[in-house]
PDB file of N, CA and C in Angstrom:
ATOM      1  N   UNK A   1     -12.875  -9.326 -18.412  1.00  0.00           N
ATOM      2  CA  UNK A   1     -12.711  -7.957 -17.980  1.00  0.00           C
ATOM      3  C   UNK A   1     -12.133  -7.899 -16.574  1.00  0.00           C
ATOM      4  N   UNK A   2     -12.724  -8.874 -15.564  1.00  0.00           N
ATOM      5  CA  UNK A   2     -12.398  -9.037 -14.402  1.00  0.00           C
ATOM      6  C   UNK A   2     -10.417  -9.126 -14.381  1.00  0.00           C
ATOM      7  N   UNK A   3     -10.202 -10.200 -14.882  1.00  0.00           N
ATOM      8  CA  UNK A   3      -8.703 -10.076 -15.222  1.00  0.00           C
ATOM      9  C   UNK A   3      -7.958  -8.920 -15.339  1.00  0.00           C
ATOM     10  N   UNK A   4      -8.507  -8.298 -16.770  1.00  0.00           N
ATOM     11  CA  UNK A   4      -7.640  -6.839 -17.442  1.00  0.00           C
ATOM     12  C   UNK A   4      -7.395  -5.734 -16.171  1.00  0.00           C
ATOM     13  N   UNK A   5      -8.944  -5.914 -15.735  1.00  0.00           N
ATOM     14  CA  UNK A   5      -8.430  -4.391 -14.211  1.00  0.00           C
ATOM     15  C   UNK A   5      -8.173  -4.941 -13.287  1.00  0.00           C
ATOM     16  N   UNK A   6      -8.241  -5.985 -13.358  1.00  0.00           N
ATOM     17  CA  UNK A   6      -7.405  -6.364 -11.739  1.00  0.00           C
ATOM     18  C   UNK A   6      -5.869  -6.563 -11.893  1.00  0.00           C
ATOM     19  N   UNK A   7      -5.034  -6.589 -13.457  1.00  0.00           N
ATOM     20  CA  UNK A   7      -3.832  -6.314 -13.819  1.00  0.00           C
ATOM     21  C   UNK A   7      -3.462  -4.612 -13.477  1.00  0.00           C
ATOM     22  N   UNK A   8      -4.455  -4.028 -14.352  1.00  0.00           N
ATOM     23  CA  UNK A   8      -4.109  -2.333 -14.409  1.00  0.00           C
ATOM     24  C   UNK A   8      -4.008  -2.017 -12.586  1.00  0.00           C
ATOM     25  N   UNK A   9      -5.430  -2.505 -12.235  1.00  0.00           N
ATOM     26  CA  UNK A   9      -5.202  -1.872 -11.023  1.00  0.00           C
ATOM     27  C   UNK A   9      -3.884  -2.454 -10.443  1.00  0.00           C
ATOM     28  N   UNK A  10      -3.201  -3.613 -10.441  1.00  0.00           N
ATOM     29  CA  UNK A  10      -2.016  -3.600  -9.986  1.00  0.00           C
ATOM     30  C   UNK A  10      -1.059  -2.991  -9.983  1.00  0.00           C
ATOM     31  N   UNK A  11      -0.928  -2.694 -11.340  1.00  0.00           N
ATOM     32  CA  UNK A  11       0.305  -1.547 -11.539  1.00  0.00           C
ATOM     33  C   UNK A  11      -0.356  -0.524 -11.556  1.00  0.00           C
ATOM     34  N   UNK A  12      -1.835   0.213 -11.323  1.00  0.00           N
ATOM     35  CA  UNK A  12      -1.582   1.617 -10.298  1.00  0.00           C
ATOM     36  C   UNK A  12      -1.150   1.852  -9.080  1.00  0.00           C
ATOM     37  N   UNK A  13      -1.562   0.448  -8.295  1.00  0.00           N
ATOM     38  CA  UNK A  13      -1.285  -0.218  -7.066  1.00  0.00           C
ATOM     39  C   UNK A  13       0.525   0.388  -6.449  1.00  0.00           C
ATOM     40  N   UNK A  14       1.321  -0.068  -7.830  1.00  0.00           N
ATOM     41  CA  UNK A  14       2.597  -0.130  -8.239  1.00  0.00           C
ATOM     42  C   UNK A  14       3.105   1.654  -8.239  1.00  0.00           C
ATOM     43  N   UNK A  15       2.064   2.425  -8.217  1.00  0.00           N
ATOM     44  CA  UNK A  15       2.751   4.021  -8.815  1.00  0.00           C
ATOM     45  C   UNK A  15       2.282   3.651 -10.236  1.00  0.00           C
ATOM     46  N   UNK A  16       2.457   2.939 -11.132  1.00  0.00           N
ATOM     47  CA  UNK A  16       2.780   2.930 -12.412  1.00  0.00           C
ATOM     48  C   UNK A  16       1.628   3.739 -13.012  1.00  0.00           C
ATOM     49  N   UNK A  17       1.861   4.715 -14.432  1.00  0.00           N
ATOM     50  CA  UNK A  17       1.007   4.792 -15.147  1.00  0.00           C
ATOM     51  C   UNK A  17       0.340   3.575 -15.893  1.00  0.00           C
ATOM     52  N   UNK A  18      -0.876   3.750 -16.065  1.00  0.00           N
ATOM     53  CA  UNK A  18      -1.729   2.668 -16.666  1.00  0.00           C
ATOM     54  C   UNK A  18      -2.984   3.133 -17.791  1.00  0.00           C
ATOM     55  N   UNK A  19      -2.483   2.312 -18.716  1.00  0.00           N
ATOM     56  CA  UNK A  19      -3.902   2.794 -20.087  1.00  0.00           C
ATOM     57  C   UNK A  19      -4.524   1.590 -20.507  1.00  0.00           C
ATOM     58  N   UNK A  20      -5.661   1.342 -20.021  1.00  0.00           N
ATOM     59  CA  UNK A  20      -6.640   0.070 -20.480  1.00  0.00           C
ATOM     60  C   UNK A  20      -7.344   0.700 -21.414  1.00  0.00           C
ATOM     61  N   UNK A  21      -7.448   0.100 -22.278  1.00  0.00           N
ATOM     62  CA  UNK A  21      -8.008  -0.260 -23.562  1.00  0.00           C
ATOM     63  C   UNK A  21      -8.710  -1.192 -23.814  1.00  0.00           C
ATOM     64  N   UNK A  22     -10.087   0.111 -24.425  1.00  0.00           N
ATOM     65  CA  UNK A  22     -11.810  -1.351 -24.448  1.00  0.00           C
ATOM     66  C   UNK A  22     -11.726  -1.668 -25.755  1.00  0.00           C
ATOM     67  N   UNK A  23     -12.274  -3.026 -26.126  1.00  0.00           N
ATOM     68  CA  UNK A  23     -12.412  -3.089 -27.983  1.00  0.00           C
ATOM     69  C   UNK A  23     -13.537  -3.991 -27.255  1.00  0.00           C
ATOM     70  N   UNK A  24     -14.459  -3.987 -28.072  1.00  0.00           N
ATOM     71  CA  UNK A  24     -15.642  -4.965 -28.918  1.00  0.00           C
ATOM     72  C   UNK A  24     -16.735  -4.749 -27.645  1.00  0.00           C
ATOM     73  N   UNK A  25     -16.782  -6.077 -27.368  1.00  0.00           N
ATOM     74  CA  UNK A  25     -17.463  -6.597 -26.258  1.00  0.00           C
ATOM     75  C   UNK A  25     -17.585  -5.944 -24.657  1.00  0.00           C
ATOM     76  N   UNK A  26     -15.831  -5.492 -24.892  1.00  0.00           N
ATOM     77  CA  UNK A  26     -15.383  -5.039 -23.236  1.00  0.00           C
ATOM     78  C   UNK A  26     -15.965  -3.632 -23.581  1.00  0.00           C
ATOM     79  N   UNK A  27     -16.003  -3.150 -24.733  1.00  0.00           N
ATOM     80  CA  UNK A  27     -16.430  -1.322 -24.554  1.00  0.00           C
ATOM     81  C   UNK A  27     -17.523  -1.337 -24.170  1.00  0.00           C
ATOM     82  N   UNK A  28     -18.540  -2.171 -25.222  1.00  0.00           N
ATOM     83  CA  UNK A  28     -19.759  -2.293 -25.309  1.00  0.00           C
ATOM     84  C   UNK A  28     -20.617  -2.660 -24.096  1.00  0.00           C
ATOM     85  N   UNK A  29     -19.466  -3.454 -23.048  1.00  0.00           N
ATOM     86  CA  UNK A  29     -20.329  -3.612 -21.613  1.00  0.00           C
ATOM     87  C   UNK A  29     -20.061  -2.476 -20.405  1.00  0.00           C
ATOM     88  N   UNK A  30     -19.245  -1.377 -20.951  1.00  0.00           N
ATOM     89  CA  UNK A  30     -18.468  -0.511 -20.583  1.00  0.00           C
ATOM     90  C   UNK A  30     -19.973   0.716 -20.678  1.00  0.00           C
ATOM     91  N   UNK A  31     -19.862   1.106 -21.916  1.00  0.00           N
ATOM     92  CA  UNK A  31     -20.760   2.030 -22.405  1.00  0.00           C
ATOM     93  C   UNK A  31     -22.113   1.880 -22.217  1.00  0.00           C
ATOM     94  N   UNK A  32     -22.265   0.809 -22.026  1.00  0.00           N
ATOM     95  CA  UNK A  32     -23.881   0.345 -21.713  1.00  0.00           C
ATOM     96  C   UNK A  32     -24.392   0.054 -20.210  1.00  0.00           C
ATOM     97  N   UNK A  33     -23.088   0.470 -19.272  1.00  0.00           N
ATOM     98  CA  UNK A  33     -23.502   0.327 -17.922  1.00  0.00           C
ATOM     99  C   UNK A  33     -23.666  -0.910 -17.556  1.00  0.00           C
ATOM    100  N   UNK A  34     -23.104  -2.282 -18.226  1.00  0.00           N
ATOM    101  CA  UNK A  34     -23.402  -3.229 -17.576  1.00  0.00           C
ATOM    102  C   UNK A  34     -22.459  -4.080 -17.618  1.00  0.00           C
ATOM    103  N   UNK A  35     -21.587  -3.298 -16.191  1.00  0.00           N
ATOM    104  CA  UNK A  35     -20.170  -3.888 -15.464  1.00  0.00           C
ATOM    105  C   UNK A  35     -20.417  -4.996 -14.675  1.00  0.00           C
ATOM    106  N   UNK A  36     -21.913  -5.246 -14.145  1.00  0.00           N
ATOM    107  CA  UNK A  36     -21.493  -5.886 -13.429  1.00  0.00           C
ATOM    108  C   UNK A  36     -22.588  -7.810 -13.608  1.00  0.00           C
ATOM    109  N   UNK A  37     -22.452  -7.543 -14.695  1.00  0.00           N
ATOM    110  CA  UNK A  37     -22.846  -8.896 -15.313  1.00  0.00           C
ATOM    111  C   UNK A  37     -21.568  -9.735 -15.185  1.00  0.00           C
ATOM    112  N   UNK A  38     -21.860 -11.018 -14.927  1.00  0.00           N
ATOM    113  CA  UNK A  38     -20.656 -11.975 -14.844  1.00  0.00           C
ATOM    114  C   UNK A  38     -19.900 -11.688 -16.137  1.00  0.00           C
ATOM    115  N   UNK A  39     -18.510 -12.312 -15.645  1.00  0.00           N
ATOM    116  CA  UNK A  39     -17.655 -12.632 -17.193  1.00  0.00           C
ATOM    117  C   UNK A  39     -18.305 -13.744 -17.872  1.00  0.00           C
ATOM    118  N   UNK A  40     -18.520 -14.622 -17.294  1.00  0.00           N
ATOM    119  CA  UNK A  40     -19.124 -15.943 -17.803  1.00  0.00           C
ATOM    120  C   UNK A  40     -20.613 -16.188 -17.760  1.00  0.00           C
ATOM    121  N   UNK A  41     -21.362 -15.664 -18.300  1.00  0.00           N
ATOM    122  CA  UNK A  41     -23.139 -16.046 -17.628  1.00  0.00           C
ATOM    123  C   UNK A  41     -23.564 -16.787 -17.754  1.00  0.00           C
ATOM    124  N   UNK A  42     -22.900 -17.930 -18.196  1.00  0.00           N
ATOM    125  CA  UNK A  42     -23.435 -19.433 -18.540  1.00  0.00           C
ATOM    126  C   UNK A  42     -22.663 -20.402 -17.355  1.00  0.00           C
ATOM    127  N   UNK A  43     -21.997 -19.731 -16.564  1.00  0.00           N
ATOM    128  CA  UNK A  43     -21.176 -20.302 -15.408  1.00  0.00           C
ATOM    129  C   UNK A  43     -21.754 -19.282 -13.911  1.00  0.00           C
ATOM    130  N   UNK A  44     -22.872 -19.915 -13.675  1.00  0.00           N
ATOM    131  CA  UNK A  44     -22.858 -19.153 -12.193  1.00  0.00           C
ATOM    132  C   UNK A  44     -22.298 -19.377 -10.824  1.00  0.00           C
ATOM    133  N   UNK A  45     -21.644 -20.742 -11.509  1.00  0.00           N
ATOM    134  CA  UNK A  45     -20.934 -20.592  -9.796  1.00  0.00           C
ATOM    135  C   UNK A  45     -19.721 -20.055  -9.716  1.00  0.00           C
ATOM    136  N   UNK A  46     -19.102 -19.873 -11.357  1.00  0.00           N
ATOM    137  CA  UNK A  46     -18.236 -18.450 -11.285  1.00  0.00           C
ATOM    138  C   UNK A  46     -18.447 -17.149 -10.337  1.00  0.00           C
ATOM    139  N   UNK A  47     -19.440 -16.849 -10.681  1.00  0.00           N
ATOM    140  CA  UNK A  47     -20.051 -15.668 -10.404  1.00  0.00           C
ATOM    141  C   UNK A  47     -20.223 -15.951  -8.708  1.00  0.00           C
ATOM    142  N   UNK A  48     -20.733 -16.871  -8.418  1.00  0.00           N
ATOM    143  CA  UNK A  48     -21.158 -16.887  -6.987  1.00  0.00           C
ATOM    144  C   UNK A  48     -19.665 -17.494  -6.188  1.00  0.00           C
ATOM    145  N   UNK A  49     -18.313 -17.588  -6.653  1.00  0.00           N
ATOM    146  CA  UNK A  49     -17.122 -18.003  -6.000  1.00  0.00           C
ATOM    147  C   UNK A  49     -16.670 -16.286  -6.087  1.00  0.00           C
ATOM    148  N   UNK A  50     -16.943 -15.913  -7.005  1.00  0.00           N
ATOM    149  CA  UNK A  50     -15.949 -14.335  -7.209  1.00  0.00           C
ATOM    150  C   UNK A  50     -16.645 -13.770  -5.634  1.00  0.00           C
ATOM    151  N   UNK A  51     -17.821 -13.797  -5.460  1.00  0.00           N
ATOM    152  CA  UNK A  51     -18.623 -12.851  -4.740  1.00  0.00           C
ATOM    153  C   UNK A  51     -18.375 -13.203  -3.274  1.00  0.00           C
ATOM    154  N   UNK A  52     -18.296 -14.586  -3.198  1.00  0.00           N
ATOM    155  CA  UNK A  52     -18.077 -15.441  -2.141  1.00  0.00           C
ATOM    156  C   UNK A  52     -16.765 -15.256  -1.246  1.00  0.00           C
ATOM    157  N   UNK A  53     -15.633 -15.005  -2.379  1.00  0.00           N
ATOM    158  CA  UNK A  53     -14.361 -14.740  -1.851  1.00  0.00           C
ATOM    159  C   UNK A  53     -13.897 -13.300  -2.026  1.00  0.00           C
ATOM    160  N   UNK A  54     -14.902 -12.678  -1.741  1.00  0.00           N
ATOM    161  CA  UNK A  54     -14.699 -11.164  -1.283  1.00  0.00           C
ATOM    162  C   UNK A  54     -14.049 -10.390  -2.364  1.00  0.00           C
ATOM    163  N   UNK A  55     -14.360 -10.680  -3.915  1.00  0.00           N
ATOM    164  CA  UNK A  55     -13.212 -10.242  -5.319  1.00  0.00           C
ATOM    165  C   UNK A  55     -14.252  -9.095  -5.561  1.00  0.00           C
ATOM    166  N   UNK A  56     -13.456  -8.101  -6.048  1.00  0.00           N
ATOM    167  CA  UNK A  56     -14.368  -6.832  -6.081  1.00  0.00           C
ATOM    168  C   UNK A  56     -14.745  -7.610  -7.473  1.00  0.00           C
ATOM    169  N   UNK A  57     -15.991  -6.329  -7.372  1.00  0.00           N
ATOM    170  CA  UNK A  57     -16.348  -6.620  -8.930  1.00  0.00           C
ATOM    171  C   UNK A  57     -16.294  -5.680  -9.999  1.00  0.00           C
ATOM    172  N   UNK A  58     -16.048  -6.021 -10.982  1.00  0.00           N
ATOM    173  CA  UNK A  58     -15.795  -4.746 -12.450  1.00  0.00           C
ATOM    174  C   UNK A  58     -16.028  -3.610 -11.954  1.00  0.00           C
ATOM    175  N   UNK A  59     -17.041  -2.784 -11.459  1.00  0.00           N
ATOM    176  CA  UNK A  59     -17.319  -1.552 -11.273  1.00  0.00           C
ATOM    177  C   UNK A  59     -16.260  -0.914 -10.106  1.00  0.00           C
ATOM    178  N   UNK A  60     -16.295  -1.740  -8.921  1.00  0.00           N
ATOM    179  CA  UNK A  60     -15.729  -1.611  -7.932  1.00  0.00           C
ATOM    180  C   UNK A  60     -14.230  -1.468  -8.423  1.00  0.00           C
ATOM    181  N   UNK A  61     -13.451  -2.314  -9.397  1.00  0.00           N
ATOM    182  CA  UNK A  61     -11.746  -2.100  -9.721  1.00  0.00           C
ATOM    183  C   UNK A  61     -12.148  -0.989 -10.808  1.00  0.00           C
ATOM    184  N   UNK A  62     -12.478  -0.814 -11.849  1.00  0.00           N
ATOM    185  CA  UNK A  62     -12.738   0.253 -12.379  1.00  0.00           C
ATOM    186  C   UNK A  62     -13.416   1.724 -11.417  1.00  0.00           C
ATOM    187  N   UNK A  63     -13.685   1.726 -10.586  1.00  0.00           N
ATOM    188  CA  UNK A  63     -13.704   2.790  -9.604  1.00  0.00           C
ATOM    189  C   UNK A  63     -12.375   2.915  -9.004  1.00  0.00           C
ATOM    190  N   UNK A  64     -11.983   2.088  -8.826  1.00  0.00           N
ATOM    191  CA  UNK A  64     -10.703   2.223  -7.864  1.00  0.00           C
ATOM    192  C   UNK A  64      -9.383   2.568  -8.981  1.00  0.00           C
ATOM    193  N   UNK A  65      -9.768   2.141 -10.035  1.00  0.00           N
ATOM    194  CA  UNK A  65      -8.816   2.984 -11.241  1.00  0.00           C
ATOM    195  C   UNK A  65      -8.993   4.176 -11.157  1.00  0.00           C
ATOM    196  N   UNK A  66      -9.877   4.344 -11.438  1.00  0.00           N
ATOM    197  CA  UNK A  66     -10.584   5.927 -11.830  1.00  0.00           C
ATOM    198  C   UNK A  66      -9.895   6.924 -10.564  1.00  0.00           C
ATOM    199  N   UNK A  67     -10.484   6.105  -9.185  1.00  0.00           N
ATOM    200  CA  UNK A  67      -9.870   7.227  -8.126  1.00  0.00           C
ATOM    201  C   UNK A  67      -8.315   7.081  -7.891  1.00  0.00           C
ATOM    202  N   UNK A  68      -7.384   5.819  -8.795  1.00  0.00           N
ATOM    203  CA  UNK A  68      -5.805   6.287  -8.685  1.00  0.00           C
ATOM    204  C   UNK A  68      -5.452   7.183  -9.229  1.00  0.00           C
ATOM    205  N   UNK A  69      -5.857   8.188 -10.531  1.00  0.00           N
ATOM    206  CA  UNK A  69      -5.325   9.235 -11.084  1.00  0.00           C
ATOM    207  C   UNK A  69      -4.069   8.492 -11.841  1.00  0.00           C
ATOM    208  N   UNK A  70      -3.859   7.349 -11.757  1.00  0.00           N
ATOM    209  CA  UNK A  70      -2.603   6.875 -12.493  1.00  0.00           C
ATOM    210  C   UNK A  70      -3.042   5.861 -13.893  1.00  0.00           C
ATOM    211  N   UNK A  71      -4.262   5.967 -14.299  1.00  0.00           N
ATOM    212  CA  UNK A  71      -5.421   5.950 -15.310  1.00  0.00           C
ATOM    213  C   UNK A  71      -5.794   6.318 -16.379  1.00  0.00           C
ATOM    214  N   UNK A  72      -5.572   5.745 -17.464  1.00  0.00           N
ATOM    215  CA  UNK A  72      -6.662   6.185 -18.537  1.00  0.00           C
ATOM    216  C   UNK A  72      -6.881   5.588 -19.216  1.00  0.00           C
ATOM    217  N   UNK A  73      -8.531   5.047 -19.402  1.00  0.00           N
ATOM    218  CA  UNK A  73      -8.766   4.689 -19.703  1.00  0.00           C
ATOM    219  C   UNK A  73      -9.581   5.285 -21.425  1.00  0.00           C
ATOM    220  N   UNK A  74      -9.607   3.875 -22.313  1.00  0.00           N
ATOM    221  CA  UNK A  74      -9.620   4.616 -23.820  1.00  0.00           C
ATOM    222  C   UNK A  74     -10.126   3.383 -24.459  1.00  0.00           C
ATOM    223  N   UNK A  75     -11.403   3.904 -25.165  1.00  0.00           N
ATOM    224  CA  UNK A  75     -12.073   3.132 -25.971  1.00  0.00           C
ATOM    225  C   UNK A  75     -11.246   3.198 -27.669  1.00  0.00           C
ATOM    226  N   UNK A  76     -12.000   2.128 -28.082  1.00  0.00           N
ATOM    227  CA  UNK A  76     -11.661   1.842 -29.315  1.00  0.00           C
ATOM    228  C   UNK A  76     -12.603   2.383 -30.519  1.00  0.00           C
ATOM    229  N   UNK A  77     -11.644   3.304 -31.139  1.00  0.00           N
ATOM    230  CA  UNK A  77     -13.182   4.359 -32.158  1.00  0.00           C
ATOM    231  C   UNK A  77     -13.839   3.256 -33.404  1.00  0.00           C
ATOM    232  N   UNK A  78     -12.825   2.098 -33.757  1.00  0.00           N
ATOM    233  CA  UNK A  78     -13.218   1.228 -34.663  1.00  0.00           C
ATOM    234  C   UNK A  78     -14.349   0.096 -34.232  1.00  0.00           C
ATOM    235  N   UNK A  79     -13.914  -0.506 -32.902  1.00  0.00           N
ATOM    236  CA  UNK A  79     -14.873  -0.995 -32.253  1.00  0.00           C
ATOM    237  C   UNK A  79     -16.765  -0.513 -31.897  1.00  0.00           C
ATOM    238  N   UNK A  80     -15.999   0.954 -31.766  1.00  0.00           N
ATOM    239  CA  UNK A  80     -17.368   1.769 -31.062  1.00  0.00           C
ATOM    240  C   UNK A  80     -18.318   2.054 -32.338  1.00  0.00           C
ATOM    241  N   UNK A  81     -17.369   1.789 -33.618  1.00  0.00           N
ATOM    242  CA  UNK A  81     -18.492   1.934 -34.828  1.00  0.00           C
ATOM    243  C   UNK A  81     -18.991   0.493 -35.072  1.00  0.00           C
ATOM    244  N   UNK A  82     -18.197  -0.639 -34.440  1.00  0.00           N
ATOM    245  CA  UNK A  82     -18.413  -1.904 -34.672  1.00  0.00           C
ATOM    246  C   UNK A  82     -19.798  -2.158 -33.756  1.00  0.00           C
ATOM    247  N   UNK A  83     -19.739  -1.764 -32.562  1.00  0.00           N
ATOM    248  CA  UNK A  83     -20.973  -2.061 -31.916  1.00  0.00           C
ATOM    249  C   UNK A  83     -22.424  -1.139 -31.913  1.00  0.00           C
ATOM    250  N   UNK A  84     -22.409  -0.301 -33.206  1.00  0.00           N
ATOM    251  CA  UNK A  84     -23.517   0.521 -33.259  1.00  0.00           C
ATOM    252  C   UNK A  84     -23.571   1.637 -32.080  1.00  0.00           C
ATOM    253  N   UNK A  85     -22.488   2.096 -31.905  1.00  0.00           N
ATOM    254  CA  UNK A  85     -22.439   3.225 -30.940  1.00  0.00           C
ATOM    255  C   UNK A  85     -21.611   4.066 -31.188  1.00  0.00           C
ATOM    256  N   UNK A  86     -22.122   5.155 -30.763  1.00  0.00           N
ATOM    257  CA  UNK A  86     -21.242   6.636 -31.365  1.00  0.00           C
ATOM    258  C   UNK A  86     -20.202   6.990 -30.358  1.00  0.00           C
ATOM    259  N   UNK A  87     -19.802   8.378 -30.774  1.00  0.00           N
ATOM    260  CA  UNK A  87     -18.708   9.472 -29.326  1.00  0.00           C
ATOM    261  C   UNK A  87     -19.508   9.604 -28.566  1.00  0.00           C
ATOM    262  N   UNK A  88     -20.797  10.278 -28.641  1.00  0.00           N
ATOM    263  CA  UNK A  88     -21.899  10.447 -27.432  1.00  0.00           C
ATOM    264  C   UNK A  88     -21.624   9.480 -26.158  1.00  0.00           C
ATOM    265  N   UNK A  89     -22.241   8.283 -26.846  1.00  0.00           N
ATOM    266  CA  UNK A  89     -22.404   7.495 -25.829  1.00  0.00           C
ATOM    267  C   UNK A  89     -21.424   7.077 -25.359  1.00  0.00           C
ATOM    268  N   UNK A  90     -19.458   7.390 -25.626  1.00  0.00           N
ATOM    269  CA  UNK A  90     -19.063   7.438 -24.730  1.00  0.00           C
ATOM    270  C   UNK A  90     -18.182   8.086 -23.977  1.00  0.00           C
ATOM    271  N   UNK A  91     -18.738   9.018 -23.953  1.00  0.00           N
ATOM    272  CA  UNK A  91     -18.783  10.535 -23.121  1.00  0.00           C
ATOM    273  C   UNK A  91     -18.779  10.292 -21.125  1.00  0.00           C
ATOM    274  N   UNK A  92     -17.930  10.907 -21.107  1.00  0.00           N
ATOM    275  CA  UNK A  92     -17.544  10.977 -19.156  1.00  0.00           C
ATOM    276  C   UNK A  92     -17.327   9.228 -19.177  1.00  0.00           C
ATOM    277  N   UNK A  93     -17.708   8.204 -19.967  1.00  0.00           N
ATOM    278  CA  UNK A  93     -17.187   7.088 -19.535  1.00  0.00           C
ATOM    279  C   UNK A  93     -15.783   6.761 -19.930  1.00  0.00           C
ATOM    280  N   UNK A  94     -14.895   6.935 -20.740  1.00  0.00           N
ATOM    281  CA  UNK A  94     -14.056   6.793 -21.578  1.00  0.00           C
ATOM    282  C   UNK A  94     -13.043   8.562 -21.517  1.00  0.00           C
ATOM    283  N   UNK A  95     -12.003   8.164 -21.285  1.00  0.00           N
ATOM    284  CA  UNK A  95     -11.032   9.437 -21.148  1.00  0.00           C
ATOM    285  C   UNK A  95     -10.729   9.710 -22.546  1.00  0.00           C
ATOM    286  N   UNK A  96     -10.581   8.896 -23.740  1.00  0.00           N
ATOM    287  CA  UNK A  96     -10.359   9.163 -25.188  1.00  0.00           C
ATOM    288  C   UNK A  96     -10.802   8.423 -25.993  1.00  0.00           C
ATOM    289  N   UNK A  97     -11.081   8.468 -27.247  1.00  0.00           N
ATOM    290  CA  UNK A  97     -11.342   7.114 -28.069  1.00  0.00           C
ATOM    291  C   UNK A  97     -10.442   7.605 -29.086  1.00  0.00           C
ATOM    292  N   UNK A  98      -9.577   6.104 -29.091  1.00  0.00           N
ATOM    293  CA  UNK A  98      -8.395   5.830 -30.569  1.00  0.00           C
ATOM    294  C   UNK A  98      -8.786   4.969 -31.230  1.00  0.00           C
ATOM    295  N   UNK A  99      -8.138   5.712 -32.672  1.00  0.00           N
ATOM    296  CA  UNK A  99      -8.156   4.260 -33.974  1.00  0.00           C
ATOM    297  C   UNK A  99      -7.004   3.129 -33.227  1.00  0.00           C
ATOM    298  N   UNK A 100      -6.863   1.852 -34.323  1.00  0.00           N
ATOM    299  CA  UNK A 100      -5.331   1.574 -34.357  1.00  0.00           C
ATOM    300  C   UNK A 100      -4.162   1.887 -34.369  1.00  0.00           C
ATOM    301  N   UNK A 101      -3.790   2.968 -35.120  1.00  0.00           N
ATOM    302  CA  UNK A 101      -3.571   3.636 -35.729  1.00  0.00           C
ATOM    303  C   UNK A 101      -2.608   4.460 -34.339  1.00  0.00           C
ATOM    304  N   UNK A 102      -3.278   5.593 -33.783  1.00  0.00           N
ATOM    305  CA  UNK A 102      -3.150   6.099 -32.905  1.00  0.00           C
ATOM    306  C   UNK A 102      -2.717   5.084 -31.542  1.00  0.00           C
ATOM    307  N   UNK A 103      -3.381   4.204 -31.649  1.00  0.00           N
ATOM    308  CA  UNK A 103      -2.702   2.978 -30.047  1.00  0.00           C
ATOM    309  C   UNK A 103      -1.721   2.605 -30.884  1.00  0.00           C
ATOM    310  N   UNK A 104      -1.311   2.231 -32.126  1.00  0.00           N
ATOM    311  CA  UNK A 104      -0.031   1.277 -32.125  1.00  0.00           C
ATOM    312  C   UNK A 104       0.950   2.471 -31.794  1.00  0.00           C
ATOM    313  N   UNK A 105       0.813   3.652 -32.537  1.00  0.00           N
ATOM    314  CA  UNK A 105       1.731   4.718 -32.051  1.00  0.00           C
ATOM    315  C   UNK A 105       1.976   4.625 -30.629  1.00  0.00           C
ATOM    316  N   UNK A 106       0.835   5.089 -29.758  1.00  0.00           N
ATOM    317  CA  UNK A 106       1.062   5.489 -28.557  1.00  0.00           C
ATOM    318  C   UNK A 106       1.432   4.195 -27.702  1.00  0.00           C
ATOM    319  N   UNK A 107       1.372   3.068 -27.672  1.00  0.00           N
ATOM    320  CA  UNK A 107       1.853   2.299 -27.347  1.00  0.00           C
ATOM    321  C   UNK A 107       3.840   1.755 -27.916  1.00  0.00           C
ATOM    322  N   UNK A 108       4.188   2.247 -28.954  1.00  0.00           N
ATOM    323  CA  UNK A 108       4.909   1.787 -29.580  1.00  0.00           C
ATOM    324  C   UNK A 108       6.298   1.716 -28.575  1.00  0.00           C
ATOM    325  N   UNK A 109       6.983   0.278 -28.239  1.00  0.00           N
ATOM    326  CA  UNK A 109       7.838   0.537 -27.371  1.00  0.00           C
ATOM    327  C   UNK A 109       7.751  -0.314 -26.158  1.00  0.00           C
ATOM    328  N   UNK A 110       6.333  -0.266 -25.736  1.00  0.00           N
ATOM    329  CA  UNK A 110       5.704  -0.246 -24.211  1.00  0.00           C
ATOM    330  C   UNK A 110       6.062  -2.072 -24.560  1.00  0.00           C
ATOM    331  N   UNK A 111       6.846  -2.623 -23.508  1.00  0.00           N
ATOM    332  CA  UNK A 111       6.762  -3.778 -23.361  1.00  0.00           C
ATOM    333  C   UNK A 111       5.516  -4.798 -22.264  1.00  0.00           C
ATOM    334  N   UNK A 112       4.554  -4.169 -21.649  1.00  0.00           N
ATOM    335  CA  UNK A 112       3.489  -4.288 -21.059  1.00  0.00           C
ATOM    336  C   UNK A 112       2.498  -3.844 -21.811  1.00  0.00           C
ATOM    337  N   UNK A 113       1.905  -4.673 -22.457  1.00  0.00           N
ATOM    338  CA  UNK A 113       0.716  -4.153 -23.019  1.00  0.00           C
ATOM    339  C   UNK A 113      -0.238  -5.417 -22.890  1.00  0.00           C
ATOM    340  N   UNK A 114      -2.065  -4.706 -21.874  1.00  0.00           N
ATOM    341  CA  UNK A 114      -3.103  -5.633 -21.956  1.00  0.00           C
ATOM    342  C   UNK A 114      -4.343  -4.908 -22.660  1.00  0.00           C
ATOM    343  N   UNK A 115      -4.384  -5.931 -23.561  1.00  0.00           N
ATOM    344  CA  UNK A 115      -6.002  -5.850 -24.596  1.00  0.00           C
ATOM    345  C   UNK A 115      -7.253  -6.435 -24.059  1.00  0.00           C
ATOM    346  N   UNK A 116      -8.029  -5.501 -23.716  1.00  0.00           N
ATOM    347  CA  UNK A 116      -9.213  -5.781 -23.435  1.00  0.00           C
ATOM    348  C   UNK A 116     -10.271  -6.029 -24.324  1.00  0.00           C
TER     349      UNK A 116
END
């Protein structure tokens, strides 16, 4: 996850519009409030080099998305039935939720595209 927004946030960084897209795992740590668990939790000195060398963490680049306005972020509606979670729960976290269906459309074209 650390990766995916530290790409997006680049190209908001850039001006650019930007649409990250959660599926599975990444929604599910999204929707459940728990950004700021390592990527790796079986690697803590991952975790303790990210922190060490001053790397924001998930919440912190996903805040800093949120406040570029050049953002949107969009869960996955197939996923969100995959992980036992409804629209409710992801409400004010998530700007839309799409099928496939709807992202291959709305993507169709876009030669930059990152899957989260």
């Amino acid at each position: 996850m650390h990766q995916g927004l530290s790409i997006a946030a680049s190209g908001a960084a850039l001006g650019r519009r930007v649409e990250v897209y959660f599926f599975w795992w990444a929604l599910e740590r999204l929707l459940t409030g728990r950004l700021d668990e390592p990527d790796f939790p079986e690697r803590d000195d991952i975790a303790s080099r990210f922190e060490g060398r001053g790397l924001p963490t998930i919440r912190a680049l996903l805040g800093h998305l949120r406040a570029s306005e050049q953002v949107t972020i969009i869960g996955c509606s197939g996923s969100l039935a995959a992980i036992g979670l409804n629209p409710a729960d992801a409400e004010g976290k998530v700007d839309t939720l799409l099928g496939w269906t709807a992202i291959l459309a709305r993507t169709a074209g876009v030669t930059d595209r990152f899957y989260l």
